[in-house]
C-alpha atoms as a PDB file:
ATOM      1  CA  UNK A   1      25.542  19.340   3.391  1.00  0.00           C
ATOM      2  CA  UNK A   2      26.848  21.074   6.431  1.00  0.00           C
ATOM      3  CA  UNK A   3      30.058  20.399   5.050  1.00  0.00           C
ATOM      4  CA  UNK A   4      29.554  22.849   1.939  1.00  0.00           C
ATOM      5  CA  UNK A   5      27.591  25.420   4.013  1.00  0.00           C
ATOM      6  CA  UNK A   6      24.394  24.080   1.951  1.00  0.00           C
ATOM      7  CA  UNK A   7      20.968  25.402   3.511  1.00  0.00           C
ATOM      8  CA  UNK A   8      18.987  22.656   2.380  1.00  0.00           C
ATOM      9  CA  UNK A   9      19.805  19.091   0.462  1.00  0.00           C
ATOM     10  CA  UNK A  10      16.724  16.884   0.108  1.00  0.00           C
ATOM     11  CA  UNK A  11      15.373  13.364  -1.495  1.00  0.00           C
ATOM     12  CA  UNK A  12      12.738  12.950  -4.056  1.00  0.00           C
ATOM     13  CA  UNK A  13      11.077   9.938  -4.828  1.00  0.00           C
ATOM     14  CA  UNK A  14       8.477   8.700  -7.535  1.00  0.00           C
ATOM     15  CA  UNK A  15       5.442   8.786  -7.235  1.00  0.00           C
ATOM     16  CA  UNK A  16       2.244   7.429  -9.327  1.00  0.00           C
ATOM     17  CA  UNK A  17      -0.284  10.734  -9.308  1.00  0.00           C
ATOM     18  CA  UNK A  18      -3.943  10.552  -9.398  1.00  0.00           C
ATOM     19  CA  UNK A  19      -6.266  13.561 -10.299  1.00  0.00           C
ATOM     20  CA  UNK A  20      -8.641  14.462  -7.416  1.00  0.00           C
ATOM     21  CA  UNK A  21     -12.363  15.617  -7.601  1.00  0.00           C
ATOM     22  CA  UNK A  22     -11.274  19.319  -6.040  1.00  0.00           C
ATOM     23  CA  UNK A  23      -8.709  19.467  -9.541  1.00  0.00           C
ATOM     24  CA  UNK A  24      -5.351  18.425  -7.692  1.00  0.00           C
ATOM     25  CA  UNK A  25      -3.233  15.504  -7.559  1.00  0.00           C
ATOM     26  CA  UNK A  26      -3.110  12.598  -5.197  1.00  0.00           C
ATOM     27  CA  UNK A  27      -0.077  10.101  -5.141  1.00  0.00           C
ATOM     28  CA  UNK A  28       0.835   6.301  -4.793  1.00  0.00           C
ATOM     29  CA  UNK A  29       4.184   6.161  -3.420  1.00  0.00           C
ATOM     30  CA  UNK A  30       6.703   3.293  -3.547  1.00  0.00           C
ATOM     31  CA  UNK A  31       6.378   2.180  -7.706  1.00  0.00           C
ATOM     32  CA  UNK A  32       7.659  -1.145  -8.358  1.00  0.00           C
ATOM     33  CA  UNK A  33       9.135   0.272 -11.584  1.00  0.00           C
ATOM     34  CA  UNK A  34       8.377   3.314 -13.043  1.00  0.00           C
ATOM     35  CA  UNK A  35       8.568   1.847 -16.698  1.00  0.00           C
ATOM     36  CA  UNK A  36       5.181  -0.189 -15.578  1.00  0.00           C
ATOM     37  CA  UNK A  37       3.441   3.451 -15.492  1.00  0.00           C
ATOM     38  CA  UNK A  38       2.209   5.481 -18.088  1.00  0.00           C
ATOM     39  CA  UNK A  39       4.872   8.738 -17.805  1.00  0.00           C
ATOM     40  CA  UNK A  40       2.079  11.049 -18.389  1.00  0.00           C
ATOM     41  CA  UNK A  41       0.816   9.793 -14.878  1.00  0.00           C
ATOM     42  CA  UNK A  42       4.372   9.761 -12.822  1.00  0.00           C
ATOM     43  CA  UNK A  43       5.628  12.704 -10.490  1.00  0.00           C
ATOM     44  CA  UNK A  44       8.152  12.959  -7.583  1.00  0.00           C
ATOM     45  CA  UNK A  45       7.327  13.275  -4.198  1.00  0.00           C
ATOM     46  CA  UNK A  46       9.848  14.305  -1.106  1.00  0.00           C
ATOM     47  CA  UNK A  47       7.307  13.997   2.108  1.00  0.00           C
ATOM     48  CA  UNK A  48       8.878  12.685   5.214  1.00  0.00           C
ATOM     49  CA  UNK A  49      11.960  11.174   3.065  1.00  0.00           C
ATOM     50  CA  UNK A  50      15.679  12.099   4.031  1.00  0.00           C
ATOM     51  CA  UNK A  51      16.731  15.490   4.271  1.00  0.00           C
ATOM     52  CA  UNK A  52      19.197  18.003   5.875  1.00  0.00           C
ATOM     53  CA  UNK A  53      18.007  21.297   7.443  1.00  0.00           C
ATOM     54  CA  UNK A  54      21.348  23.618   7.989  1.00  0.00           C
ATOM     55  CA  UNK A  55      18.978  26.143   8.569  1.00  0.00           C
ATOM     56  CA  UNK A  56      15.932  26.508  10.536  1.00  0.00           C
ATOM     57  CA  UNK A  57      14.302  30.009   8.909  1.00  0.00           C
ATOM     58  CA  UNK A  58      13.998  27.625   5.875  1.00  0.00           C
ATOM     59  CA  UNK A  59      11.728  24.819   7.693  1.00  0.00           C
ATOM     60  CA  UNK A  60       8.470  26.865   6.352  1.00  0.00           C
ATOM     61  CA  UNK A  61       9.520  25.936   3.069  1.00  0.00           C
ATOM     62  CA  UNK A  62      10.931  22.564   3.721  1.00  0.00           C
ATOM     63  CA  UNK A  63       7.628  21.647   5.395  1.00  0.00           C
ATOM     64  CA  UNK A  64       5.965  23.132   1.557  1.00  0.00           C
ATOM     65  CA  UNK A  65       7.883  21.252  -0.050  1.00  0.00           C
ATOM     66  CA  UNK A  66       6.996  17.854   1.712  1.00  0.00           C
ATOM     67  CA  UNK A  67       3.479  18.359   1.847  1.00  0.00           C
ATOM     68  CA  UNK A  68       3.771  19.222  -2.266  1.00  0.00           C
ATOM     69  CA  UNK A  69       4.014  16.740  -5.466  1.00  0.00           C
ATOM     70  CA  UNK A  70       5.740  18.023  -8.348  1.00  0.00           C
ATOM     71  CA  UNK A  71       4.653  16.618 -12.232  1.00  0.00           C
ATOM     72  CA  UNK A  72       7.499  14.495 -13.505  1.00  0.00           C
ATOM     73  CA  UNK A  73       8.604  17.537 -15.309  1.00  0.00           C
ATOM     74  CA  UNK A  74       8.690  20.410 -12.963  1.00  0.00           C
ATOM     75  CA  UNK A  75      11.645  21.786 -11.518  1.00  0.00           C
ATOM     76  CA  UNK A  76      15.374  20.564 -11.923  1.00  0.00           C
ATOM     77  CA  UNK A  77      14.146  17.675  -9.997  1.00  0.00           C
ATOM     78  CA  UNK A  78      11.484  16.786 -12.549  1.00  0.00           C
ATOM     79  CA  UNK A  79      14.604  18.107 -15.389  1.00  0.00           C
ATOM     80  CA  UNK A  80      16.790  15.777 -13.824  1.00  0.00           C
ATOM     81  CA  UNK A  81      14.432  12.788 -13.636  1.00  0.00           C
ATOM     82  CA  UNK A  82      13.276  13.054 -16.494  1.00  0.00           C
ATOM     83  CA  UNK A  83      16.206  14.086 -18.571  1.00  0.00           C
ATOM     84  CA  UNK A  84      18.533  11.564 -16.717  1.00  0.00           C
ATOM     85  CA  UNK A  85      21.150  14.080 -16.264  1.00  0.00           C
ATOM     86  CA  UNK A  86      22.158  16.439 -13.653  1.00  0.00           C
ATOM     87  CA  UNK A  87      20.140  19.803 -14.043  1.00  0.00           C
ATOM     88  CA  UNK A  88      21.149  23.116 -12.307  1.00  0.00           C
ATOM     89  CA  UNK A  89      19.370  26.543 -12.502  1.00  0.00           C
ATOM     90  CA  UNK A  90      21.265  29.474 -10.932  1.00  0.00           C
ATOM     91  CA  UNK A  91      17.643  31.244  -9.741  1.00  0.00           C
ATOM     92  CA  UNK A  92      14.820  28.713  -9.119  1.00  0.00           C
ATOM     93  CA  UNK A  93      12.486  31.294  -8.843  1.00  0.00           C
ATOM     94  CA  UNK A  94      12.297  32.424 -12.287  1.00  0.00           C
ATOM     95  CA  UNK A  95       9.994  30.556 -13.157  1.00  0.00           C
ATOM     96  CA  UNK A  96       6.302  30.023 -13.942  1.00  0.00           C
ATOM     97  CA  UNK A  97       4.093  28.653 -11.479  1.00  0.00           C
ATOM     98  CA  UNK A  98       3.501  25.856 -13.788  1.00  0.00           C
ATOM     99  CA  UNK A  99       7.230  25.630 -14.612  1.00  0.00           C
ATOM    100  CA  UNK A 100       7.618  25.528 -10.581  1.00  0.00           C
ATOM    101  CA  UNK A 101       4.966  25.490  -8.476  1.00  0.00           C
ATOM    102  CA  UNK A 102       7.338  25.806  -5.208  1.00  0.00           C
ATOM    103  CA  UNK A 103       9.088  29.135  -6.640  1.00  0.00           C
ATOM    104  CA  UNK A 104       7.437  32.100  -5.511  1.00  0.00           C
ATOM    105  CA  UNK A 105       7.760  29.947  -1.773  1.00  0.00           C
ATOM    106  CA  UNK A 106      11.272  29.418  -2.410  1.00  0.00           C
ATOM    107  CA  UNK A 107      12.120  33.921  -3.352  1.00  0.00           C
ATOM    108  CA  UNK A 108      10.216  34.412  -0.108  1.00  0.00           C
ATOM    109  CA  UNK A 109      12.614  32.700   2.067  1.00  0.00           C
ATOM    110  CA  UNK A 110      15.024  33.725   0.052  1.00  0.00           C
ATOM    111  CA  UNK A 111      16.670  30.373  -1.764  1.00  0.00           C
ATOM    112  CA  UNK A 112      17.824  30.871  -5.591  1.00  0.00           C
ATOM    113  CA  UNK A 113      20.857  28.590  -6.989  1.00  0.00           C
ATOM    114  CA  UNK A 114      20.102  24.582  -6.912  1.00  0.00           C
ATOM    115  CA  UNK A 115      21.422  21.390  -8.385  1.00  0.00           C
ATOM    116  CA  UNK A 116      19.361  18.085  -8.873  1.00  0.00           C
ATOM    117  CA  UNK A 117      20.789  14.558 -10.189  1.00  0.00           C
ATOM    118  CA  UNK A 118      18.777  11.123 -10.333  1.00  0.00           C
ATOM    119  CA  UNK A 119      20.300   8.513  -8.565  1.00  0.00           C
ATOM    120  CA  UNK A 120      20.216   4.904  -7.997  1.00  0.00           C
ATOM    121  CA  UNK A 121      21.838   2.821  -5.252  1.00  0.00           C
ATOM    122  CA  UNK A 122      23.171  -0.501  -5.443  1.00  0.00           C
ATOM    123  CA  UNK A 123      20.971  -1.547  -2.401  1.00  0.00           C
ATOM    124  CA  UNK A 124      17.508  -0.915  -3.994  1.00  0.00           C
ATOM    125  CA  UNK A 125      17.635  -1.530  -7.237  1.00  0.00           C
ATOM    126  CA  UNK A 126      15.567   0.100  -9.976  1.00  0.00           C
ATOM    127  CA  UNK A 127      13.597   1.968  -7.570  1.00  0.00           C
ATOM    128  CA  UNK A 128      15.428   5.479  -8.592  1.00  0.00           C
ATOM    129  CA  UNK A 129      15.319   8.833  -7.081  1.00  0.00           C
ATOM    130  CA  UNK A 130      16.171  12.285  -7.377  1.00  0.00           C
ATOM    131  CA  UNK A 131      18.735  14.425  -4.885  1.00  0.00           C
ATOM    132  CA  UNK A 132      18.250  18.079  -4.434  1.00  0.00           C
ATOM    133  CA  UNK A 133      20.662  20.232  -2.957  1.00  0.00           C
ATOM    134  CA  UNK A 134      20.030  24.397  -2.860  1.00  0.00           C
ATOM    135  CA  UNK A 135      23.138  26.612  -2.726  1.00  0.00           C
ATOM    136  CA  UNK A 136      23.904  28.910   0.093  1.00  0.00           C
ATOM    137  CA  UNK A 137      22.205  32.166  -0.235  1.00  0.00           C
ATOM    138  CA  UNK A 138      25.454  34.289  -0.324  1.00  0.00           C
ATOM    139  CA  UNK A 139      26.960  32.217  -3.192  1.00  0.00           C
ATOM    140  CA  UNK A 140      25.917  34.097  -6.264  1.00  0.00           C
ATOM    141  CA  UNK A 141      28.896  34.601  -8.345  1.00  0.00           C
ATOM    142  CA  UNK A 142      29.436  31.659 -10.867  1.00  0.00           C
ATOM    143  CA  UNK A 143      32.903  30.891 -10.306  1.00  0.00           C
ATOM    144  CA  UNK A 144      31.622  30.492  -6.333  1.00  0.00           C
ATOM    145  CA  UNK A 145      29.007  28.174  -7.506  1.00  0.00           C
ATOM    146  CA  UNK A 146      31.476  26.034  -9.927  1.00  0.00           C
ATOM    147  CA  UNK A 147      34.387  25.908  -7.078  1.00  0.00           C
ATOM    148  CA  UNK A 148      30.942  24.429  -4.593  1.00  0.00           C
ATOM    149  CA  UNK A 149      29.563  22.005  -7.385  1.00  0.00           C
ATOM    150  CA  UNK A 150      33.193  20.809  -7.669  1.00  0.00           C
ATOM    151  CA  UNK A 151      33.786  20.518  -4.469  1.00  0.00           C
ATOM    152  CA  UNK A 152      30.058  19.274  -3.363  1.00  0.00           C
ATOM    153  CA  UNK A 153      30.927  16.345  -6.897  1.00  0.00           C
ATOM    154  CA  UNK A 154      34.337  15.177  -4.771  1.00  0.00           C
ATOM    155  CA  UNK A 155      32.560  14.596  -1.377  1.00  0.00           C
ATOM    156  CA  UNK A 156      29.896  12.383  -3.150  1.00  0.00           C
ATOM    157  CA  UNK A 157      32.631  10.832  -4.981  1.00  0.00           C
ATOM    158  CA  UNK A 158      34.392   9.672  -1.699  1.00  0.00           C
ATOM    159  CA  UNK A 159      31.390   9.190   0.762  1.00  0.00           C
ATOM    160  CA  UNK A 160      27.961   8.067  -1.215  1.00  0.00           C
ATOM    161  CA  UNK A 161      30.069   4.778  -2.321  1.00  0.00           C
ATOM    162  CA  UNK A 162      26.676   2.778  -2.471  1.00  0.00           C
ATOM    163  CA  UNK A 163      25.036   5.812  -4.967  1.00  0.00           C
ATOM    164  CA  UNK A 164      25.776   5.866  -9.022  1.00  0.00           C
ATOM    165  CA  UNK A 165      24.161   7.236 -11.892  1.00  0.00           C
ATOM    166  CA  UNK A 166      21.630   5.795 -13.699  1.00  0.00           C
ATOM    167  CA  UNK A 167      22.594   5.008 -17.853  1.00  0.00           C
ATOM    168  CA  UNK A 168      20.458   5.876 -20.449  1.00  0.00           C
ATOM    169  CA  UNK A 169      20.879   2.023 -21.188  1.00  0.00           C
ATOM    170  CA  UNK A 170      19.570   0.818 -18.378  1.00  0.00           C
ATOM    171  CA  UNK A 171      16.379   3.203 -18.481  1.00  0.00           C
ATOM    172  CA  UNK A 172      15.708   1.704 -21.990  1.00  0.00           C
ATOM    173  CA  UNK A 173      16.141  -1.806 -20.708  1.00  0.00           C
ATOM    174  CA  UNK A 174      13.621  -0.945 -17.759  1.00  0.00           C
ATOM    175  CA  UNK A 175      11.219   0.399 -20.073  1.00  0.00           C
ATOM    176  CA  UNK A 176      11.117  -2.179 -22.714  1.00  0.00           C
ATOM    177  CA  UNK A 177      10.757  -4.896 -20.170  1.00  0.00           C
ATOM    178  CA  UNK A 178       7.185  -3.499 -18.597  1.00  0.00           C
ATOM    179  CA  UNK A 179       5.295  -1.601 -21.710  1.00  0.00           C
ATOM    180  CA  UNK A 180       5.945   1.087 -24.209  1.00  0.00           C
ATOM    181  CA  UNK A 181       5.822   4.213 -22.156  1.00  0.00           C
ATOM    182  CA  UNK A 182       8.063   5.888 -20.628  1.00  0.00           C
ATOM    183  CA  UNK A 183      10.422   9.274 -19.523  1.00  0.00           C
ATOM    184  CA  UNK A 184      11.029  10.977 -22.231  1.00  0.00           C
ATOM    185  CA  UNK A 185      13.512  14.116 -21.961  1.00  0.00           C
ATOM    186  CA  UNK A 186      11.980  17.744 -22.226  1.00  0.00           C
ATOM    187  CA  UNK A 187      14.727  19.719 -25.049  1.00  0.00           C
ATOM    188  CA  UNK A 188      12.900  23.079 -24.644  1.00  0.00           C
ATOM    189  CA  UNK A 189      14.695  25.117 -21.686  1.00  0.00           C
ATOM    190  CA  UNK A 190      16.699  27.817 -21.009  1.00  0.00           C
ATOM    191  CA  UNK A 191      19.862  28.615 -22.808  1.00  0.00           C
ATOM    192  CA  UNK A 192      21.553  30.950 -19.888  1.00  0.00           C
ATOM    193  CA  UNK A 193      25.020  30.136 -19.220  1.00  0.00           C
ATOM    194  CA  UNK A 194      25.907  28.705 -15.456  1.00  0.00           C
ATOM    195  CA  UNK A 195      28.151  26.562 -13.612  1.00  0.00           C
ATOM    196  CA  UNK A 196      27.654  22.635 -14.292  1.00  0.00           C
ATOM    197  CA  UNK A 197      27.884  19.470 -11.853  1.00  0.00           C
ATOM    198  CA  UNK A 198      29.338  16.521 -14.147  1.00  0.00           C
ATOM    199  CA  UNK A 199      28.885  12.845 -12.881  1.00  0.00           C
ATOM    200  CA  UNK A 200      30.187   9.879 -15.373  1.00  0.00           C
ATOM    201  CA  UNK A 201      28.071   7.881 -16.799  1.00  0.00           C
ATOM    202  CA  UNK A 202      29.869   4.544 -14.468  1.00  0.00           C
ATOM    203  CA  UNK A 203      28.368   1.388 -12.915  1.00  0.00           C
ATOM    204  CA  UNK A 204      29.743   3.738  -9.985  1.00  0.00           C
ATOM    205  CA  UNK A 205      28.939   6.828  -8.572  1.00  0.00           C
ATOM    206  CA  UNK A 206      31.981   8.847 -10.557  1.00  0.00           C
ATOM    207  CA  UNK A 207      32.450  12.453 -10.504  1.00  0.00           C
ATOM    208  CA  UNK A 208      34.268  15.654 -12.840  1.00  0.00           C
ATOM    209  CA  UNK A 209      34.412  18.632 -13.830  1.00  0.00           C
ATOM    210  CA  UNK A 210      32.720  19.590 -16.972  1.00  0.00           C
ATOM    211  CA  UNK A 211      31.927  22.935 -19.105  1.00  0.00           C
ATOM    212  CA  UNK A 212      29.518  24.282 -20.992  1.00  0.00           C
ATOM    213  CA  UNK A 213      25.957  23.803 -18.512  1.00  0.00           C
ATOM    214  CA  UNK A 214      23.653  25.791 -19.456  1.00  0.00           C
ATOM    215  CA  UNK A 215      20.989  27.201 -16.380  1.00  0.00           C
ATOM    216  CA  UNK A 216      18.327  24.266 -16.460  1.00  0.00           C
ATOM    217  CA  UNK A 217      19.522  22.616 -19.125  1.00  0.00           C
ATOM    218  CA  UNK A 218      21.600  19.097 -18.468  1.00  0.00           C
ATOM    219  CA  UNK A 219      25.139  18.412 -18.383  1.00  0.00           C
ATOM    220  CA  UNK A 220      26.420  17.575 -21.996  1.00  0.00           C
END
């Protein structure tokens, strides 16, 4: 992420959640498959899982972040999961709590555009998970952000080799082989025009540029 001047890019992981007796959630970490889990009950977790930091006034909300689990449909990383497409939102922070619990933290230290995609590698199977990567503060004009997605799409294309998308196929297939439920995609977002981060829908990790994104809303 240094290489894009990104101030934060982290990992999110799945995560079975439990309701606690003080009203909050506790997690199980590590699902064998997340089509064995009713969807209702499955959120995404980041805790001491791969990041990079490019800058150190944002560990305060790096630290929130990992010591917070999101429902399975919070946030572009909760879009992206459960969508199974690449979700980016040009202001996280305007949002509702509920929308995005980690939004009023992320306005305070100052942190707006971000991107999220669910990804799979070839060395781990099924066991998915969800890459989050903010934009730099200063980058606010949407032909800056598009030129960065692109740019941010080739790297990932030419260096994450052992990282690809994961097919709506294969999400079907993974849900039909453990029990009915599953991830099912949430239509009702925002319709504001932004830049877009296309990845092809390849055994490998394949990259392009696409049109049309709208803020929080998948790539068509």
């Amino acid at each position: 992420s240094g290489t894009h001047r990104l101030p934060l890019a982290q990992t999110w992981v799945p995560c079975r959640l439990y309701s606690s007796q003080s009203g909050g959630n506790t997690r199980e970490c590590g699902l064998a498959s997340l089509a064995s889990y009713d969807a209702s009950k499955v959120g995404l977790f980041t805790g001491d899982g791969p990041y990079c930091l490019n800058d150190r006034a944002l560990m305060g909300f790096r630290q929130a972040c990992s010591e917070h689990c999101l429902e399975r449909d919070q946030g572009i990383v909760g879009k992206a999961f459960t969508t199974n497409q690449p979700f980016f939102s040009n202001d996280v922070t305007d949002h509702s709590k509920s929308e995005y619990p980690l939004g009023h933290l992320a306005r305070v230290f100052g942190l707006r555009a971000a991107v999220a995609v669910r990804l799979r590698s070839v060395h781990t199977g099924g066991n998915d998970y969800v890459l989050e990567f903010f934009l730099p503060q200063t980058c606010m004009d949407p032909s800056e952000q598009q030129d960065l997605l692109n740019s941010l799409s080739l790297t990932m294309q030419q260096v994450c080799r052992s990282l690809r998308t994961v097919t709506d196929a294969e999400v079907e297939e993974d849900r039909a082989r453990y029990n009915p439920f599953g991830l099912r995609p949430n239509a009702n977002e925002s319709n504001d025009t932004g830049p877009t981060l296309a990845l092809g829908r390849t055994h490998h990790l394949s990259f392009g540029v696409g049109g049309g994104l709208k803020s929080s809303q998948p790539v068509p």
